[in-house]
Protein backbone atom coordinates (compact mmCIF):
# COMPACT_ATOMS: atom_id res chain seq x y z
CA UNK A 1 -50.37 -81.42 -70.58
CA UNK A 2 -47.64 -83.69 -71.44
CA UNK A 3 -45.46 -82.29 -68.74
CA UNK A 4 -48.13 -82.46 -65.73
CA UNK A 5 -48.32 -85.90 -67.31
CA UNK A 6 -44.93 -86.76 -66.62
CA UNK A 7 -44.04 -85.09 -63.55
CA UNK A 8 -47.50 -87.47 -62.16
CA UNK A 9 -45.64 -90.38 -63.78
CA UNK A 10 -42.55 -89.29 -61.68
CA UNK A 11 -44.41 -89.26 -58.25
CA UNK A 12 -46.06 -92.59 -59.16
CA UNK A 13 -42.83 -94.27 -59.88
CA UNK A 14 -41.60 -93.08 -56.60
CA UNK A 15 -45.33 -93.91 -54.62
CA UNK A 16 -44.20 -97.22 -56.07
CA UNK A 17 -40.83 -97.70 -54.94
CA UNK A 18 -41.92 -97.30 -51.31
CA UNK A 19 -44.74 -99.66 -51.85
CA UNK A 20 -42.52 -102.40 -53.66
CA UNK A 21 -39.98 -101.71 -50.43
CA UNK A 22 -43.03 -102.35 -48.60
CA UNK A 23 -45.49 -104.67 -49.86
CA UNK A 24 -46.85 -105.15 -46.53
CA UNK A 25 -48.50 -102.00 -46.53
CA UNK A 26 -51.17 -103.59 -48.99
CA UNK A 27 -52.52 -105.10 -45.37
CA UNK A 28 -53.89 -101.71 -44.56
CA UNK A 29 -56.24 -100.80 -47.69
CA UNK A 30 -57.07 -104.84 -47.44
CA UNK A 31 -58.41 -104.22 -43.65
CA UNK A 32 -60.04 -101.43 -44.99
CA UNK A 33 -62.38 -103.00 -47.73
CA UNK A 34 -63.43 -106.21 -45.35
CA UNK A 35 -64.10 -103.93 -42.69
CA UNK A 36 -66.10 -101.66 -45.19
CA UNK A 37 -68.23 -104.80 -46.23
CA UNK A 38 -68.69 -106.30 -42.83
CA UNK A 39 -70.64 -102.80 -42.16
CA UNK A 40 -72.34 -102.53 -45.09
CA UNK A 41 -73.79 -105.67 -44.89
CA UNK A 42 -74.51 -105.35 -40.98
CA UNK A 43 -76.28 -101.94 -41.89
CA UNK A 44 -78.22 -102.85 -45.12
CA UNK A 45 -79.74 -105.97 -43.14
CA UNK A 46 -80.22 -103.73 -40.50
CA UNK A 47 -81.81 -100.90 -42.27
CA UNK A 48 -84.52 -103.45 -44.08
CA UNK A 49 -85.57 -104.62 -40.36
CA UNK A 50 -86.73 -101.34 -39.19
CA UNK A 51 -90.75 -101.47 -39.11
CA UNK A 52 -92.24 -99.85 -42.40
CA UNK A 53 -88.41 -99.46 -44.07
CA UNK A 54 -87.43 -99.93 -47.99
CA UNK A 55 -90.16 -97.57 -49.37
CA UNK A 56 -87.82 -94.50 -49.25
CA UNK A 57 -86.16 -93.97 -52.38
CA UNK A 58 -84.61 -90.74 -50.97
CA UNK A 59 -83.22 -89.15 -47.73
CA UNK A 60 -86.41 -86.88 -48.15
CA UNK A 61 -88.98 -89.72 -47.31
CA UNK A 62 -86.35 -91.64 -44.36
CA UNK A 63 -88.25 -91.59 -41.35
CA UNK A 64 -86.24 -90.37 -38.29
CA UNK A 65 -85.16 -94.03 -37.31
CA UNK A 66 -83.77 -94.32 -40.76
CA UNK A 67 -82.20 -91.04 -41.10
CA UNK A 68 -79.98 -92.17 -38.29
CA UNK A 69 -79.98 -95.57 -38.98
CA UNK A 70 -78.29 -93.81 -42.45
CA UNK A 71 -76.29 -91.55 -40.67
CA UNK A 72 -74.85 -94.09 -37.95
CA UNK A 73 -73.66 -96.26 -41.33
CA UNK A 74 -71.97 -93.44 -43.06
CA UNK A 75 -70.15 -92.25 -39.76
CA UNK A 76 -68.74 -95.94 -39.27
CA UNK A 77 -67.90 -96.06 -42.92
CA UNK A 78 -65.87 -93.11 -42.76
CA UNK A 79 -64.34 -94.10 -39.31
CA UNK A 80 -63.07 -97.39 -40.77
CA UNK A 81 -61.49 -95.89 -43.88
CA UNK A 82 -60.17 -92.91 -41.60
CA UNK A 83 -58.74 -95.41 -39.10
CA UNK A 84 -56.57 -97.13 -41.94
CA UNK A 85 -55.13 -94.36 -44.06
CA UNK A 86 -54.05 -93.11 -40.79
CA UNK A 87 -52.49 -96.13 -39.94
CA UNK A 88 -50.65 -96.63 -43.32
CA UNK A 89 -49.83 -92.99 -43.60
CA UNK A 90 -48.00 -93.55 -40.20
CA UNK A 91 -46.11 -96.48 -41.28
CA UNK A 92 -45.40 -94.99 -44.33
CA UNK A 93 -43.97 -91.64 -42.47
CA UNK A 94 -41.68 -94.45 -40.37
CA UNK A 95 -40.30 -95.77 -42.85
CA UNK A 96 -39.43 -92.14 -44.87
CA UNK A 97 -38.20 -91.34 -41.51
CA UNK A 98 -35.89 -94.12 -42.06
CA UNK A 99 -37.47 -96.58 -39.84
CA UNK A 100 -39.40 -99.68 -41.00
CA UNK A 101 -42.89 -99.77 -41.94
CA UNK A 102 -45.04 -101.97 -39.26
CA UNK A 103 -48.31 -103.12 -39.37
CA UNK A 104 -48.24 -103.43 -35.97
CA UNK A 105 -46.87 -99.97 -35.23
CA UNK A 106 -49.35 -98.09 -37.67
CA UNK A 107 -52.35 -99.91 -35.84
CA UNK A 108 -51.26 -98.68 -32.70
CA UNK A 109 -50.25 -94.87 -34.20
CA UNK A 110 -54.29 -94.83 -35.70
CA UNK A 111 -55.62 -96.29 -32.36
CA UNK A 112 -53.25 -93.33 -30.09
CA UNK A 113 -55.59 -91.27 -32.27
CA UNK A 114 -59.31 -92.82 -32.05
CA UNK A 115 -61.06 -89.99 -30.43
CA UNK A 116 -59.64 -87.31 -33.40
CA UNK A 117 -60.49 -89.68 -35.93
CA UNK A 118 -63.87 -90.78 -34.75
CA UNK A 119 -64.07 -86.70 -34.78
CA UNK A 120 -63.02 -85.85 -38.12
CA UNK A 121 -65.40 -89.32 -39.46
CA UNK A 122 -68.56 -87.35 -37.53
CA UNK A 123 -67.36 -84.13 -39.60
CA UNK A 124 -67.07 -86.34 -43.09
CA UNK A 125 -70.26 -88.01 -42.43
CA UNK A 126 -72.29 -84.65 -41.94
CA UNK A 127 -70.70 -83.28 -45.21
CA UNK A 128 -71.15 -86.28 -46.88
CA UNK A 129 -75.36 -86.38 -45.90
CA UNK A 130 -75.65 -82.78 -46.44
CA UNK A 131 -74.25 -83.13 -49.81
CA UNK A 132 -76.33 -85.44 -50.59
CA UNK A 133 -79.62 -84.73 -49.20
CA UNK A 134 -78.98 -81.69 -51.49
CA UNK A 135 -78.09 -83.75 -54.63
CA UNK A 136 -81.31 -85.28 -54.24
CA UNK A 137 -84.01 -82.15 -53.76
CA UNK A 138 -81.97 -80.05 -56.45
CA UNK A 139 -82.16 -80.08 -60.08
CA UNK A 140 -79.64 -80.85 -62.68
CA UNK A 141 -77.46 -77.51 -62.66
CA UNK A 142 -77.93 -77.63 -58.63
CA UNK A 143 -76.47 -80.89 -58.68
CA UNK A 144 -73.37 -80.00 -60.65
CA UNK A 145 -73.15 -77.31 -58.13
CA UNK A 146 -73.14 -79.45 -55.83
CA UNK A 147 -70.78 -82.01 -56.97
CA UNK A 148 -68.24 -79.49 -57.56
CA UNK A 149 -68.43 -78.39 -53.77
CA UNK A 150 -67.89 -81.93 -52.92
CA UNK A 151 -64.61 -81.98 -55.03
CA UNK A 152 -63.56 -79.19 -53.32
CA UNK A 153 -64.39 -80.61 -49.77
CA UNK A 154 -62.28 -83.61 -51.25
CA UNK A 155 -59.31 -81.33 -52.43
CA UNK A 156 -59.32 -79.20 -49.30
CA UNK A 157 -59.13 -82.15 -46.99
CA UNK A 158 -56.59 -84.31 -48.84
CA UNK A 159 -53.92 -83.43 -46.06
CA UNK A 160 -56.23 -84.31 -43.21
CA UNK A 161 -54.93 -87.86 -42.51
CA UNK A 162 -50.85 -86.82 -42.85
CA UNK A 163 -51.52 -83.62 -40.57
CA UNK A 164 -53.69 -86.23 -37.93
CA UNK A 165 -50.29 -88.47 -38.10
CA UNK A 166 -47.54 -85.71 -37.33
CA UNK A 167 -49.37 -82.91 -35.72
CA UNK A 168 -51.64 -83.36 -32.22
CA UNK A 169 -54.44 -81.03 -33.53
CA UNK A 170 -58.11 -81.79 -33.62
CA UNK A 171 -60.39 -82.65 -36.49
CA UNK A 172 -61.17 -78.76 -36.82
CA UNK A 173 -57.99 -77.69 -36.79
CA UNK A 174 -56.93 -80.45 -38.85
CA UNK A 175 -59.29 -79.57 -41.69
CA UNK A 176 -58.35 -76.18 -41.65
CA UNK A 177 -54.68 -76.78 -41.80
CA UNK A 178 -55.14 -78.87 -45.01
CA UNK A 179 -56.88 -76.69 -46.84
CA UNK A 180 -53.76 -74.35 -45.59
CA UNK A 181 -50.80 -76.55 -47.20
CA UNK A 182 -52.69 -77.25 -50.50
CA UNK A 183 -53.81 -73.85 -51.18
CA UNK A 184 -50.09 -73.25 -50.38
CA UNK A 185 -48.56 -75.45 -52.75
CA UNK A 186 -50.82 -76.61 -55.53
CA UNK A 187 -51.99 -73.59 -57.62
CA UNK A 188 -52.06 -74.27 -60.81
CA UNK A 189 -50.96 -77.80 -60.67
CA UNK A 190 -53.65 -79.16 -59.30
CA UNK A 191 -54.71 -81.19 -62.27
CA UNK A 192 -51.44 -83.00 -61.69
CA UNK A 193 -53.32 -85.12 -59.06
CA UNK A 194 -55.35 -86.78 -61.83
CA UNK A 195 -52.26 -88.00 -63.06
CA UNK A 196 -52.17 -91.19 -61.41
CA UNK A 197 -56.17 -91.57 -61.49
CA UNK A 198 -55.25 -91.60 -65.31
CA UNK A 199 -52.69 -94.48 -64.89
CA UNK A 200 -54.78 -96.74 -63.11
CA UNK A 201 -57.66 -96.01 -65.72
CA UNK A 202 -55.75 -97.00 -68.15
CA UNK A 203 -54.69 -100.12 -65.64
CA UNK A 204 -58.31 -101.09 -65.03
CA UNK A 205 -59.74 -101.05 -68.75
CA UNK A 206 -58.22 -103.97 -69.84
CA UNK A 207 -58.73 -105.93 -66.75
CA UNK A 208 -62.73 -104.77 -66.99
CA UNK A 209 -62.47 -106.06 -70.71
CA UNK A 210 -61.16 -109.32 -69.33
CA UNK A 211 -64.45 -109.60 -67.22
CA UNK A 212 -66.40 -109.29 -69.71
CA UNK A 213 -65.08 -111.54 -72.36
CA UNK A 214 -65.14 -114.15 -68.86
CA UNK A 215 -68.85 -113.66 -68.77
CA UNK A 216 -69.74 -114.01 -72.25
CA UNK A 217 -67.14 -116.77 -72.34
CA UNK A 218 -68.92 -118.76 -69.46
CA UNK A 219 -72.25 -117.73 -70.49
CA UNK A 220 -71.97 -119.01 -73.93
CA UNK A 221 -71.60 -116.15 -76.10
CA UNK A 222 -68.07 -117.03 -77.28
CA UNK A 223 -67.89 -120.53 -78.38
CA UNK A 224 -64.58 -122.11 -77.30
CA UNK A 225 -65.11 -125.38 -78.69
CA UNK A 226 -62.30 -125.01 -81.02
CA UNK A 227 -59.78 -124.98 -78.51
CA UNK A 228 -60.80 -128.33 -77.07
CA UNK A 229 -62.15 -126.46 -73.48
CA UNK A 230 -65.40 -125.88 -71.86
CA UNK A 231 -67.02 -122.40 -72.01
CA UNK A 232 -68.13 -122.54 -67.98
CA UNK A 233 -64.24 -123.54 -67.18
CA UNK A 234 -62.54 -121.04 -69.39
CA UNK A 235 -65.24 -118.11 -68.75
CA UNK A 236 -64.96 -119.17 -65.03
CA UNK A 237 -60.96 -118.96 -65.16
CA UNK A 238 -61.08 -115.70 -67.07
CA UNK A 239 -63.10 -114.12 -64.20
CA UNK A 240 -61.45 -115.27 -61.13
CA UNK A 241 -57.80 -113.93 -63.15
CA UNK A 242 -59.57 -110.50 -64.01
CA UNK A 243 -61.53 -110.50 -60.65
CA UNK A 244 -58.42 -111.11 -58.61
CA UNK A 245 -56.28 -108.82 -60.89
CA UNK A 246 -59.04 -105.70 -60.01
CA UNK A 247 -58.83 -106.44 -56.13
CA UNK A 248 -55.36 -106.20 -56.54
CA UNK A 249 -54.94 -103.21 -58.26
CA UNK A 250 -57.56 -101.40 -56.29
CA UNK A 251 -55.72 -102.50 -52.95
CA UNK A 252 -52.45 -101.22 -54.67
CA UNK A 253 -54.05 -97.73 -56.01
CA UNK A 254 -55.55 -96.92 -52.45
CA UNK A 255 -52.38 -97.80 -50.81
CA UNK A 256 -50.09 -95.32 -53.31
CA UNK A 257 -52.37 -92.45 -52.89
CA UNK A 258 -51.95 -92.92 -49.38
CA UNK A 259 -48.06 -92.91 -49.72
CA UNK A 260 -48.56 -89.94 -52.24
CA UNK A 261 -50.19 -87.96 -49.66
CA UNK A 262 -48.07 -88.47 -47.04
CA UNK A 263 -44.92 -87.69 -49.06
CA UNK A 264 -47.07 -84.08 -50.34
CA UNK A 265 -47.39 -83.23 -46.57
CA UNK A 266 -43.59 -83.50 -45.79
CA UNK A 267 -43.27 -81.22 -49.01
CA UNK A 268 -45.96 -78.81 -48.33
CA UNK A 269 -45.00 -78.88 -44.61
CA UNK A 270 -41.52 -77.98 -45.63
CA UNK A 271 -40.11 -80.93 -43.52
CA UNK A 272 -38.80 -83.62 -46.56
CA UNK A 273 -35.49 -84.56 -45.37
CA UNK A 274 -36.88 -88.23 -44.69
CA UNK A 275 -38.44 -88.32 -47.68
CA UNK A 276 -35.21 -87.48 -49.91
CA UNK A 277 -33.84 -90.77 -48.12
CA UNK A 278 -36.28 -92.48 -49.35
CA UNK A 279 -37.76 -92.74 -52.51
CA UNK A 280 -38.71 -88.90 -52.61
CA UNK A 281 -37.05 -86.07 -53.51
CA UNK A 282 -38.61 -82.51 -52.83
CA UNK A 283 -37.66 -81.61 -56.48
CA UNK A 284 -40.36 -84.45 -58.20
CA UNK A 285 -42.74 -82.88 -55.65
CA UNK A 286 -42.04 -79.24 -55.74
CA UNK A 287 -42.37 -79.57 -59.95
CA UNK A 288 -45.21 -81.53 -59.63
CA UNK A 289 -47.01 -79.35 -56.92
CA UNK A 290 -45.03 -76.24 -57.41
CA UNK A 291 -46.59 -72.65 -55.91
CA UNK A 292 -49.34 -71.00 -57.95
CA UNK A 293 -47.57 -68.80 -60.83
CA UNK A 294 -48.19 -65.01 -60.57
């Protein structure tokens, strides 16, 4: 354990080099989540408009005009986050290519690419409602069952985004030739991949802890009178430091998975010349990701 532990520390360390070489690539997660909002909160007000709606407590009771009223929501969810990591996977692949990583230019790679990533979104979105029309008319085990399928959807389409950047394949083809590298070159090290989900765990805890002590602060359940300030101010301070501190480090985790998957493909793709250049080297990955032992 200690050793998956520190090869995931190695490939974060280098994830981070190419991010602090390129802060500008926080731009792309950033889009992301205030895109994400703007169509949640266009769908939600949406969905509550619909004659007789907000009864349903699960897909099974939607009525058709909510079932694609759902649908239609989780499609342009999965476009927008799609259309993102594609373009900072592109920019990142620039810049290991030795160019430099544009905003500009990874815009225009994800937009070259709509149609196949509007097609790949329709493909998440079905898996995504299936799943969990399932989740809700199954039992307890059934839903375990079912969670674990999603994790492996998840694993087997990790590569999707990298192999839409460098390969002009559809979202079919694409899927399948994900779940092609990683059953190539994970094996048994998959659980190396919660390696940096660990880090930023133990990232976020504190900063969660902060939040709360800023509530209870401002709320009056720590008295701060003996320090000579006001509970509102100091609670109030406290949250918009923790607050700001868990936007930031969410912005920064999306955007180094993102540059850790698009540094796996040029290993598992076998093409990592770039990526020794910069930042990478195809021994951190090929230890950390190494074939499955026999």
């Amino acid at each position: 354990m200690a050793g998956k532990f520190s090869r995931s520390w190695q490939i974060f360390k280098s994830s981070a080099a190419v991010l602090g070489e390129n802060k500008k690539l926080l731009v792309f997660p950033l889009f992301s989540s205030v895109a994400t909002l703007i169509v949640l909160a266009t769908f939600v007000s949406g969905f509550y408009l619909l004659p007789g709606s907000g009864g349903a407590t699960n897909a099974s009771e939607y009525s058709s005009a909510e079932l694609v009223m759902v649908f239609a929501m989780y499609l342009t969810l999965y476009f927008v986050a799609i259309f993102f990591n594609t373009a900072l996977v592109a920019s990142v692949a620039r810049y290991l290519d030795g160019g430099e990583a544009s905003v500009r230019y990874g815009i225009g790679a994800a937009w070259s690419r709509v149609g196949t990533i509007f097609g790949y979104a329709i493909i998440a979105a079905t898996v995504g409602m299936l799943l969990k029309a399932l989740e809700e008319r199954l039992g307890f085990i059934g839903q375990i069952v079912v969670n674990l399928i999603g994790l492996a959807w998840t694993v087997s389409t990790f590569l999707v985004v990298p192999v839409l950047v460098h390969q002009n394949v559809g979202p079919i083809d694409a899927v399948k030739e994900s779940a092609l590298m990683l059953k190539k070159t994970w094996g048994e090290n998959i659980i190396a991949n919660a390696g940096m989900g660990l880090i930023f765990l133990l990232l976020y805890i504190p900063i969660f802890a902060l939040v709360i002590l800023g509530i209870a602060v401002a709320f009056g359940n720590v008295n701060t009178s003996n320090i000579g300030g006001a509970n509102t101010m100091i609670g109030g301070s406290l949250l918009v430091i923790s607050i700001s501190a868990l936007l930031l480090l969410g912005l920064t985790h999306a955007a180094l998975q993102s540059i850790y998957g698009a540094a796996l493909y040029r290993y598992a793709s076998g093409d990592v010349g770039g990526s020794e250049s910069r930042d990478f080297s195809s021994a951190v990955l090929d230890n950390a990701f190494g074939p499955k032992k026999k």
